[in-house]
C-alpha atoms as a PDB file:
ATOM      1  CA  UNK A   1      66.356  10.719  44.848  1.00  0.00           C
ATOM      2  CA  UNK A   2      67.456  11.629  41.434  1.00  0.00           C
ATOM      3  CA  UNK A   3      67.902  15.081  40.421  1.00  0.00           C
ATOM      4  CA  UNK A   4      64.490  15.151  38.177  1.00  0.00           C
ATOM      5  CA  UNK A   5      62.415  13.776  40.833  1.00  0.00           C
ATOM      6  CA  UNK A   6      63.581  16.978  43.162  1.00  0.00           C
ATOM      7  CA  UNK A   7      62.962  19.635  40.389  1.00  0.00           C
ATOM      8  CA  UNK A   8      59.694  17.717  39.500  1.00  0.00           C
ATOM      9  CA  UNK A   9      57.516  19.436  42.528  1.00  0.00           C
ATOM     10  CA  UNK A  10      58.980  23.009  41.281  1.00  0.00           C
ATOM     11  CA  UNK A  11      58.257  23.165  37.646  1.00  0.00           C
ATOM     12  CA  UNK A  12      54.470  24.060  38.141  1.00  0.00           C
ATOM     13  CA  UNK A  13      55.416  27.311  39.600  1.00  0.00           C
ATOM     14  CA  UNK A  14      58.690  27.879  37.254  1.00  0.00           C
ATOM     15  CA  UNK A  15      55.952  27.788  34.614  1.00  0.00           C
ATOM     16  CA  UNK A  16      53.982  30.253  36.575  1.00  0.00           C
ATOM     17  CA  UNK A  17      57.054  32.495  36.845  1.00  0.00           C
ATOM     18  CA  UNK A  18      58.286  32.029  33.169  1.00  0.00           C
ATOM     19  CA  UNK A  19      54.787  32.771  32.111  1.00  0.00           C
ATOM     20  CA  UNK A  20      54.656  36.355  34.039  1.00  0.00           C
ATOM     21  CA  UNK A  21      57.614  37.355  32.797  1.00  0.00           C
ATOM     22  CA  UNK A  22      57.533  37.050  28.971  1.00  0.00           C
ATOM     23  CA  UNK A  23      53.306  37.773  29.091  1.00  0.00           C
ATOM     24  CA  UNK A  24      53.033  34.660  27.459  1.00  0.00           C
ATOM     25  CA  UNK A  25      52.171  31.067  28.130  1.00  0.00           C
ATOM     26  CA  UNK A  26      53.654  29.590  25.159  1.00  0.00           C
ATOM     27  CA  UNK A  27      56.596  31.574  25.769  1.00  0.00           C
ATOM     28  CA  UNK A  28      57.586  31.338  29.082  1.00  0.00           C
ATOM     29  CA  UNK A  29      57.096  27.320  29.134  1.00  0.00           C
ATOM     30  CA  UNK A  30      59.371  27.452  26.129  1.00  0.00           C
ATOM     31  CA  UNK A  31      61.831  28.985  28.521  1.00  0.00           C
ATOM     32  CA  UNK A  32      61.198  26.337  31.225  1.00  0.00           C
ATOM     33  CA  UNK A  33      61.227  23.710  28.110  1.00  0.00           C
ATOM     34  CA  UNK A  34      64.981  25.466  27.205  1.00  0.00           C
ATOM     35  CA  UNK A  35      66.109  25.218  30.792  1.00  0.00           C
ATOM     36  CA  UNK A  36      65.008  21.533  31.455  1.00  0.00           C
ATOM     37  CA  UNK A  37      67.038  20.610  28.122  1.00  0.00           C
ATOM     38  CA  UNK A  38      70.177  22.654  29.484  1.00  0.00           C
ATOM     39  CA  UNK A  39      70.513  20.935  32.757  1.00  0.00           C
ATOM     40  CA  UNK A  40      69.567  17.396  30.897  1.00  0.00           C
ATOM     41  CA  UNK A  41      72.633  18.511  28.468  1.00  0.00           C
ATOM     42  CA  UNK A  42      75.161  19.402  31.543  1.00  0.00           C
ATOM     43  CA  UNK A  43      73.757  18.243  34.791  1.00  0.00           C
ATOM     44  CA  UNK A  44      77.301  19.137  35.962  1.00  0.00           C
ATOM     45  CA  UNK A  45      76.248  22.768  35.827  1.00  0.00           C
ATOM     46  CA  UNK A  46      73.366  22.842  37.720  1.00  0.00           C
ATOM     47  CA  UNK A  47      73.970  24.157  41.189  1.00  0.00           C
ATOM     48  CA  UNK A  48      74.204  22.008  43.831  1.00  0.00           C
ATOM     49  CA  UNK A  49      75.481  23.748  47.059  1.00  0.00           C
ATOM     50  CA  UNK A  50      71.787  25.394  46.876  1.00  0.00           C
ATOM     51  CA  UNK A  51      68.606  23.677  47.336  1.00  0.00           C
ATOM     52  CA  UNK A  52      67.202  22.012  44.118  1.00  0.00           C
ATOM     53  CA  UNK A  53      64.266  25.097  43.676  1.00  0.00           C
ATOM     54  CA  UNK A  54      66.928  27.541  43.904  1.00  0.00           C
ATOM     55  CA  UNK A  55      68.905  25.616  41.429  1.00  0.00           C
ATOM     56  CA  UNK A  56      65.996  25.260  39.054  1.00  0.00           C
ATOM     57  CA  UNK A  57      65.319  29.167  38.850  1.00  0.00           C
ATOM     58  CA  UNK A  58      68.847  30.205  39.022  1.00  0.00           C
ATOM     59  CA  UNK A  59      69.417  27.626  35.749  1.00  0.00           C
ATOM     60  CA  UNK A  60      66.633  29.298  34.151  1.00  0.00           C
ATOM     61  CA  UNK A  61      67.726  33.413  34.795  1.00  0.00           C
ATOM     62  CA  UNK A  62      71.011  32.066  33.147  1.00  0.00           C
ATOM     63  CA  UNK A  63      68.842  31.004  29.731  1.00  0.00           C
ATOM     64  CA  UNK A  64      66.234  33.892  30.002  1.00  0.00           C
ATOM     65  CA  UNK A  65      69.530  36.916  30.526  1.00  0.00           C
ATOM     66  CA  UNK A  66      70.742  34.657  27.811  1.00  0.00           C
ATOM     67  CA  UNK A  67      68.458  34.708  25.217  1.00  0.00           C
ATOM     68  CA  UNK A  68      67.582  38.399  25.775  1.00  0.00           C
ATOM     69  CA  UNK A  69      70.930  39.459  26.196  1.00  0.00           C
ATOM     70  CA  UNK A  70      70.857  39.802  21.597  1.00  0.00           C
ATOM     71  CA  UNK A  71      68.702  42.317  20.600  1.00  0.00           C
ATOM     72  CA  UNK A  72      67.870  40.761  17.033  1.00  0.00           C
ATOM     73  CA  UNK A  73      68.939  43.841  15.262  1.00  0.00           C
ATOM     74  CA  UNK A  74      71.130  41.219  13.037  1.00  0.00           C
ATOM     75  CA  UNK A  75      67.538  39.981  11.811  1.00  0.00           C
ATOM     76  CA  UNK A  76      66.297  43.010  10.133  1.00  0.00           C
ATOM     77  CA  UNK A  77      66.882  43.500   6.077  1.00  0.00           C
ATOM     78  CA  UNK A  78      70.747  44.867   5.240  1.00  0.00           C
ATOM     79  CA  UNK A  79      70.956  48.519   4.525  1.00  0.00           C
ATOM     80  CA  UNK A  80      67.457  49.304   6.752  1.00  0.00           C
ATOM     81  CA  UNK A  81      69.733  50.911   9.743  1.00  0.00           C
ATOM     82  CA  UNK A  82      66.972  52.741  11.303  1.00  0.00           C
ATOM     83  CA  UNK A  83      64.608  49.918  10.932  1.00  0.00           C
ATOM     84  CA  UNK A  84      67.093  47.520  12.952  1.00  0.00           C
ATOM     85  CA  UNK A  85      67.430  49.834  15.830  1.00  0.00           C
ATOM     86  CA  UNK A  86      63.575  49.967  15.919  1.00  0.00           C
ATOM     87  CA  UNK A  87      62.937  46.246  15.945  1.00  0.00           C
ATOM     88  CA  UNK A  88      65.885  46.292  18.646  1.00  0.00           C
ATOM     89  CA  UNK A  89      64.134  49.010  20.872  1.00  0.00           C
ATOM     90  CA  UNK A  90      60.644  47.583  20.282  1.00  0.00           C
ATOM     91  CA  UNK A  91      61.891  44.171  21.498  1.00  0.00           C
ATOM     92  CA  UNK A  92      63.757  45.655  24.681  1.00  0.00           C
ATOM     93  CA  UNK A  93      60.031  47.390  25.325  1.00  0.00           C
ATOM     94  CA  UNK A  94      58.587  43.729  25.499  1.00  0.00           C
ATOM     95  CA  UNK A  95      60.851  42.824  27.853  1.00  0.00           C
ATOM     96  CA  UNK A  96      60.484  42.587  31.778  1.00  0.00           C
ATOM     97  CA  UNK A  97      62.735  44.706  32.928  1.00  0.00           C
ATOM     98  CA  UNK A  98      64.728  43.777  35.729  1.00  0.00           C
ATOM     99  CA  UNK A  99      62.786  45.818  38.277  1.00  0.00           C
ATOM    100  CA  UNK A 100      59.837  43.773  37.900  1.00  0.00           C
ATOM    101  CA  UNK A 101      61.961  40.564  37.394  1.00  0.00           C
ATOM    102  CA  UNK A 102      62.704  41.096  41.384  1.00  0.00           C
ATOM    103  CA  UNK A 103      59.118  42.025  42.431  1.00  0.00           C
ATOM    104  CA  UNK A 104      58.239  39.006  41.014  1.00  0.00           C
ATOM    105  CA  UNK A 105      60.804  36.515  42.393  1.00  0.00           C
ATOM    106  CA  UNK A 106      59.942  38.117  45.825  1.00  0.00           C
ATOM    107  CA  UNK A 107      56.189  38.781  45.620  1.00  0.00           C
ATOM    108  CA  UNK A 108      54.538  35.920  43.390  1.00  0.00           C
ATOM    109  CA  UNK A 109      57.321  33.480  43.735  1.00  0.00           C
ATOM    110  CA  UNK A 110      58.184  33.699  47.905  1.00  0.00           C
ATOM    111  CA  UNK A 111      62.222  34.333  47.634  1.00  0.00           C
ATOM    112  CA  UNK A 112      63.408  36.343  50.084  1.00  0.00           C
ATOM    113  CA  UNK A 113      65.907  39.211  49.145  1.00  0.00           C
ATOM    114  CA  UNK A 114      69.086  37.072  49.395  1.00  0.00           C
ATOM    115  CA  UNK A 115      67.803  34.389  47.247  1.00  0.00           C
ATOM    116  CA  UNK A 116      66.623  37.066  44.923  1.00  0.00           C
ATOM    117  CA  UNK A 117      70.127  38.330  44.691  1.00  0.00           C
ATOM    118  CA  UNK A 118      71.199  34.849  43.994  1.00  0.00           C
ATOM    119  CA  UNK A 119      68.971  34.712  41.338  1.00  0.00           C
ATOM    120  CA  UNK A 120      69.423  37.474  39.582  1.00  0.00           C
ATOM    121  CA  UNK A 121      73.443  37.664  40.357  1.00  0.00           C
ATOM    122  CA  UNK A 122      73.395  41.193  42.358  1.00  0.00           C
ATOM    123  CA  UNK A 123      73.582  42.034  45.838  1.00  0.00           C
ATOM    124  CA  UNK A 124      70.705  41.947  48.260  1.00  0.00           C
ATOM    125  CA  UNK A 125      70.595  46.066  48.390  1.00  0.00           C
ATOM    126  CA  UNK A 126      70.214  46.547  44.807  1.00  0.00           C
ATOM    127  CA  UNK A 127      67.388  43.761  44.975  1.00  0.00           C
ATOM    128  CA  UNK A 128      65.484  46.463  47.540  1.00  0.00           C
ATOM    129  CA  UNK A 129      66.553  49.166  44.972  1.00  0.00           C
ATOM    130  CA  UNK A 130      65.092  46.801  42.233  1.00  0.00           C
ATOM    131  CA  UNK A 131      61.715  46.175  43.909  1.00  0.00           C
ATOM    132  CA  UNK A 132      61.401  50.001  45.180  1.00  0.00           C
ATOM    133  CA  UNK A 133      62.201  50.962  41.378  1.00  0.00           C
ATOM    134  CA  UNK A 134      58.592  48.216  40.186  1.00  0.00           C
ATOM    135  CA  UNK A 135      56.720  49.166  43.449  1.00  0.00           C
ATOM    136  CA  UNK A 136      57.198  53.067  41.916  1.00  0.00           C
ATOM    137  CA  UNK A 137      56.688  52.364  38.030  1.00  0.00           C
ATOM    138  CA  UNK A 138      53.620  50.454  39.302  1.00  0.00           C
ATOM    139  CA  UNK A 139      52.494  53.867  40.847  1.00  0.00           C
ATOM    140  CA  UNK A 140      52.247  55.694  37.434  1.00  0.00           C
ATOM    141  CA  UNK A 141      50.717  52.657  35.579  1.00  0.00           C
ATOM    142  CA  UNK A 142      47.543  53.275  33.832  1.00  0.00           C
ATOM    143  CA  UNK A 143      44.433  52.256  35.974  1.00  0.00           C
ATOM    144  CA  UNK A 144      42.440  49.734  34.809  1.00  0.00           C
ATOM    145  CA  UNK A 145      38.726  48.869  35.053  1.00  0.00           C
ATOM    146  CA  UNK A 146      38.174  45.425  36.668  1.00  0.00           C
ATOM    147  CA  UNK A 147      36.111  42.678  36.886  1.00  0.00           C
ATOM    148  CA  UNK A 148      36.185  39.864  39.323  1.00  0.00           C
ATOM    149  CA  UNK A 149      34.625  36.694  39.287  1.00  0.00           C
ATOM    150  CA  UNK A 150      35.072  35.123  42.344  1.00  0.00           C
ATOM    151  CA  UNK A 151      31.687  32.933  44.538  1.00  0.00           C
ATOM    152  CA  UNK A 152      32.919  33.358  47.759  1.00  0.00           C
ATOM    153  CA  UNK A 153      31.864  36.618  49.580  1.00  0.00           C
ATOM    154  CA  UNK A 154      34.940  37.181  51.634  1.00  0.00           C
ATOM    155  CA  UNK A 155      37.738  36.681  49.144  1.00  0.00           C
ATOM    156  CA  UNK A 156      35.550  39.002  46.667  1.00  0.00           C
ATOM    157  CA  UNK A 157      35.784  41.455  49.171  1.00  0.00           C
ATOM    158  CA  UNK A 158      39.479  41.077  50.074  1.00  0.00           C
ATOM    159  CA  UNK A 159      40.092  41.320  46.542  1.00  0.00           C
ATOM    160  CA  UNK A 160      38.087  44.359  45.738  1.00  0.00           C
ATOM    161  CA  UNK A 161      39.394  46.286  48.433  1.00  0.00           C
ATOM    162  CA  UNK A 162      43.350  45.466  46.647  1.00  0.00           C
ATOM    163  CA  UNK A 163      41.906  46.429  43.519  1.00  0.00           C
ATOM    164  CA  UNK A 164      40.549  49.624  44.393  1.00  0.00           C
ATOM    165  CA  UNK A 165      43.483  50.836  47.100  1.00  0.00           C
ATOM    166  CA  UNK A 166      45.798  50.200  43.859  1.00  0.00           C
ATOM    167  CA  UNK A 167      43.562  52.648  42.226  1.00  0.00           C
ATOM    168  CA  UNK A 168      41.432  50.319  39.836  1.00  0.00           C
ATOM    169  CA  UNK A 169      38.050  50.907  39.584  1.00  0.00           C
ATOM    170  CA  UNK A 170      35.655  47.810  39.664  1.00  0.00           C
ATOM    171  CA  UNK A 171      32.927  47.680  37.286  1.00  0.00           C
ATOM    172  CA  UNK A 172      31.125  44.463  39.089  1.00  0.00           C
ATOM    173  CA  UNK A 173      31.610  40.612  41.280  1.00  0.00           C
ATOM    174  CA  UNK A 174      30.118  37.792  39.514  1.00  0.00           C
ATOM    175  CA  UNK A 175      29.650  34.606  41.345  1.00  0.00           C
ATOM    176  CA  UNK A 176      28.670  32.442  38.195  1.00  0.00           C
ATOM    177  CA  UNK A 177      29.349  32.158  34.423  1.00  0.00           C
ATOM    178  CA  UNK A 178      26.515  33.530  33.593  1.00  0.00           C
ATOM    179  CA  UNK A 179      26.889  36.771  35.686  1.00  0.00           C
ATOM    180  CA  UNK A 180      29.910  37.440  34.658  1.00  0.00           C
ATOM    181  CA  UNK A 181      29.808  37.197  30.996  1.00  0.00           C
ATOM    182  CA  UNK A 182      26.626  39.782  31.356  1.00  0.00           C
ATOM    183  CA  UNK A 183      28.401  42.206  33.614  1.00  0.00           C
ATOM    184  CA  UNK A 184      31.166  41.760  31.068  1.00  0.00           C
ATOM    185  CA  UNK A 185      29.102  42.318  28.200  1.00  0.00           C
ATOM    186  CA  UNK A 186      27.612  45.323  29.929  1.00  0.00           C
ATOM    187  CA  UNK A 187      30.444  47.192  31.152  1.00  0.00           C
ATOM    188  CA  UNK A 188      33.784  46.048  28.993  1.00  0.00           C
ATOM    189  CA  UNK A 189      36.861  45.929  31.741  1.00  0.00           C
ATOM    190  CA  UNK A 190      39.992  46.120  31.387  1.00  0.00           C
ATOM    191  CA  UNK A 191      40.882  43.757  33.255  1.00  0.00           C
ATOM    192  CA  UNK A 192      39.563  40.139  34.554  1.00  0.00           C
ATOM    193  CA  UNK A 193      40.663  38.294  37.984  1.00  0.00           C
ATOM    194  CA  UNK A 194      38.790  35.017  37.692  1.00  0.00           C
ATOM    195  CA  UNK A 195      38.308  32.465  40.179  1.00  0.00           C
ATOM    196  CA  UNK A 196      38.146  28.678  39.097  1.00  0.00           C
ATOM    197  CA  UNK A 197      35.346  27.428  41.092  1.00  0.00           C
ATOM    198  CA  UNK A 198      32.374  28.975  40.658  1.00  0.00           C
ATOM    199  CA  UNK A 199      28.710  29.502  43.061  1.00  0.00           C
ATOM    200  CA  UNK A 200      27.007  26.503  40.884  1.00  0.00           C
ATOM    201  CA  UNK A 201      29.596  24.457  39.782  1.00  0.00           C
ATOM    202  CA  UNK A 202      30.510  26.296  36.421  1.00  0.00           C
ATOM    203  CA  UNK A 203      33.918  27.158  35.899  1.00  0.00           C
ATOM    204  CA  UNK A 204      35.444  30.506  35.711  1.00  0.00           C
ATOM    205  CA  UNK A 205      37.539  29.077  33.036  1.00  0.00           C
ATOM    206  CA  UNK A 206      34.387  28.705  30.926  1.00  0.00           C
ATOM    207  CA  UNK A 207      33.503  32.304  32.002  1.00  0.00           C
ATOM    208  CA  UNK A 208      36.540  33.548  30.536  1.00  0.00           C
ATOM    209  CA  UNK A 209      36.381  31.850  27.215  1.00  0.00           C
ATOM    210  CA  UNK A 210      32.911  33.254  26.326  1.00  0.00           C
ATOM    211  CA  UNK A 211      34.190  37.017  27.497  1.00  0.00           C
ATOM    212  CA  UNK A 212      37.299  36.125  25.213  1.00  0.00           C
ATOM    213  CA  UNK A 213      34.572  35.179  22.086  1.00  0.00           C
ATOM    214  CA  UNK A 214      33.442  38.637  22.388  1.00  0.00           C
ATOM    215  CA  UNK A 215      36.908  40.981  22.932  1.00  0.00           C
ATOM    216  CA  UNK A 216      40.361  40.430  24.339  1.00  0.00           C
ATOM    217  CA  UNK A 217      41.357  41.386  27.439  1.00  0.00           C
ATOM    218  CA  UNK A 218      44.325  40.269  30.218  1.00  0.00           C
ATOM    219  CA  UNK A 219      43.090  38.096  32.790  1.00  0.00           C
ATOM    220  CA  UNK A 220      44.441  36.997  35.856  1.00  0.00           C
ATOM    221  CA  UNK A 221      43.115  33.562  37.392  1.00  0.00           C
ATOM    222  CA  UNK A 222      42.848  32.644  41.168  1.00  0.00           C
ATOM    223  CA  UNK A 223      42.982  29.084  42.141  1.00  0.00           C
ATOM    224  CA  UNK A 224      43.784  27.113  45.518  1.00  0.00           C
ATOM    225  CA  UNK A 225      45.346  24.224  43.132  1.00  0.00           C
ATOM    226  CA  UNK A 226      48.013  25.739  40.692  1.00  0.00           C
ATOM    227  CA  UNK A 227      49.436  22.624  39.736  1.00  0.00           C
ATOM    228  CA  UNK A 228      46.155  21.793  37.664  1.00  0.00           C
ATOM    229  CA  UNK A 229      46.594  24.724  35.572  1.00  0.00           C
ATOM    230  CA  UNK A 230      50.499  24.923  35.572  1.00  0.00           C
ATOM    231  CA  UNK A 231      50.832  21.444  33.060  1.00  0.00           C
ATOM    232  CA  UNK A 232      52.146  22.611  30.415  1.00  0.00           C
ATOM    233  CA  UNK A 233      50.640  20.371  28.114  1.00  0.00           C
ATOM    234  CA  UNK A 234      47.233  22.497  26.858  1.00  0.00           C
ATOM    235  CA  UNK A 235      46.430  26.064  26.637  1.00  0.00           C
ATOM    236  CA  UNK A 236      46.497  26.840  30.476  1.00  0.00           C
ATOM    237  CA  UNK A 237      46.151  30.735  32.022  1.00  0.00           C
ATOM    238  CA  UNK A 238      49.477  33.262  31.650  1.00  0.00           C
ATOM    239  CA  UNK A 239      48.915  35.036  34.647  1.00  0.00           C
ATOM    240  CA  UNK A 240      47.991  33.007  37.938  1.00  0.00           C
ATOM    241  CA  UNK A 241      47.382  33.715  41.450  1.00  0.00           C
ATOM    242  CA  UNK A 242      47.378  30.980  44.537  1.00  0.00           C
ATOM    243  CA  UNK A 243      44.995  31.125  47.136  1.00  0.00           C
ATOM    244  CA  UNK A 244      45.579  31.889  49.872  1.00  0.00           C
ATOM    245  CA  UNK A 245      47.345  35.016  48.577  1.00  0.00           C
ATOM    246  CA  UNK A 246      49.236  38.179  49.774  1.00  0.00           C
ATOM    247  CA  UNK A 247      48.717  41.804  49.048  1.00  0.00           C
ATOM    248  CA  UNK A 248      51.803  42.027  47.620  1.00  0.00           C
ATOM    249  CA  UNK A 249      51.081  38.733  44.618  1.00  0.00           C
ATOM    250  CA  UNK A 250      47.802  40.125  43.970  1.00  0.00           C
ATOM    251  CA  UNK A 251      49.779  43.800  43.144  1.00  0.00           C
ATOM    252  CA  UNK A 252      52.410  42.224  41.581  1.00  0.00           C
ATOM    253  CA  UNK A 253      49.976  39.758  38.919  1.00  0.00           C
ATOM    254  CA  UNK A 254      47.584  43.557  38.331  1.00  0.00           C
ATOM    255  CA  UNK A 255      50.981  45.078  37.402  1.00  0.00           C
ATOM    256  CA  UNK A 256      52.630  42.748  35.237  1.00  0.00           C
ATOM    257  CA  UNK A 257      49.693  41.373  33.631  1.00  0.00           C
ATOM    258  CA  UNK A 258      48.898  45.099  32.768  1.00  0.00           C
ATOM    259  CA  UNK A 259      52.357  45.451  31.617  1.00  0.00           C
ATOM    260  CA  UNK A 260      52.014  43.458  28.718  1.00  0.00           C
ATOM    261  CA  UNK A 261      48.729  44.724  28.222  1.00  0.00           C
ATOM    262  CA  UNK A 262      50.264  48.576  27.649  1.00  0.00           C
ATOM    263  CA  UNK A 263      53.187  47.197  25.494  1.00  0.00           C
ATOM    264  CA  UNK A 264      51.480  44.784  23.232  1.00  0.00           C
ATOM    265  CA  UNK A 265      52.593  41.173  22.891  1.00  0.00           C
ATOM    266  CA  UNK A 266      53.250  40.461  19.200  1.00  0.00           C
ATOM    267  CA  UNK A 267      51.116  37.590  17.846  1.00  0.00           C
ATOM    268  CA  UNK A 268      53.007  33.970  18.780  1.00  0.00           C
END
């Protein structure tokens, strides 16, 4: 099996991962875009005493420390000093700091510690330290007013009880398009987790785009089939959740996707 057909399975959720991190769908499948193109360039690099997936994200850390490792400052107009440190500081504020890079590595994208540490190039302790560090920034985020849109009874629940115990508030649970663009357009959240599949066969998706029409706001999608949204090729959701899903993704796709919110993305 050739090298491309093993990374093949793992770019979906690379995607996923890329697009958490910079906030941004374009963005992040730019990175996986730049990453595909290095190990095309020098397949010799890529790792191979690790299993391909491993490989795949390691290659990618190594082009994402890379590209944020210059701070741009270069960029601004000569003899504006105190502009360039600004545009320097403002980007650092957009990026993910590392903190959050490890609580998403372990809690959206299933490494354990150790291949965290690989990842990220530190030792497993200071991966705990890392993930302590988000779990506690997460703590003093702002709280958010949420909506979700999800048909079946059970996961609404599941998720509203996550919601809330972070200390969200929930201003309603749709089941169709319909209901949720009216309990959108009733009580404006902050927030949107939005399931795929809706009560009578409308799509969440649709749901979404009609809230969008009206204001902006993050969103977070839920979906038992990833892959479908995780193309690359159209305009496909930044922040994604699979079902079934853990506590701990759920916290870590509120936080992030939040993140951004707070800091705001710059137009693409």
């Amino acid at each position: 099996m050739s090298l491309g057909q093993q990374l093949a399975p793992h770019l979906p959720f690379l995607r996923r991962y890329g697009r958490a991190l910079t906030g941004s769908q374009v963005q992040g499948d730019r990175y996986v875009r730049a990453t595909l193109e290095a190990i095309v360039a020098a397949p010799a690099e890529f790792p191979r005493d690790v299993e391909p997936r491993l490989g795949l994200y390691r290659m990618f850390q190594g082009i994402w420390t890379s590209a944020n490792a210059d701070t741009d400052m270069d960029e601004a107009p000569a003899g504006e000093g105190g502009d360039r440190e600004g545009v320097a500081r403002a980007r650092l504020g957009r990026m993910t700091p590392l903190s959050r890079q490890a609580l998403l590595l372990t809690a959206m994208e299933g490494f354990t510690i150790e291949d965290a540490a690989f990842l990220i190039e530190v030792d497993p302790p200071e991966i705990e330290a890392l993930v302590a560090e988000a779990l506690a920034e997460i703590e003093t985020q702002t709280r958010a007013r949420v909506l979700i849109i999800e048909d079946e009874p059970i996961i609404a629940m599941d998720i509203e009880t996550i919601v809330r115990d972070l200390g969200h508030e929930v201003t309603g649970v749709a089941v169709t398009r319909d209901e949720a663009v009216a309990l959108a357009m009733e009580d404006r959240p902050g927030l949107v987790l939005a399931d795929i599949q809706l009560a009578d066969d409308s799509s969440g998706i649709d749901a979404v785009k009609d809230i969008l029409a009206q204001f902006q706001v993050p969103v977070i999608f839920i979906t038992a089939f990833p892959e479908r949204l995780l193309t690359g090729e159209r305009p496909e959701p930044t922040f994604l959740i699979t079902k079934p899903f853990q506590r701990s993704t759920v916290k870590a796709a509120i936080s992030q996707a939040l993140f951004f919110d707070e800091n705001t993305v710059p137009a693409e």
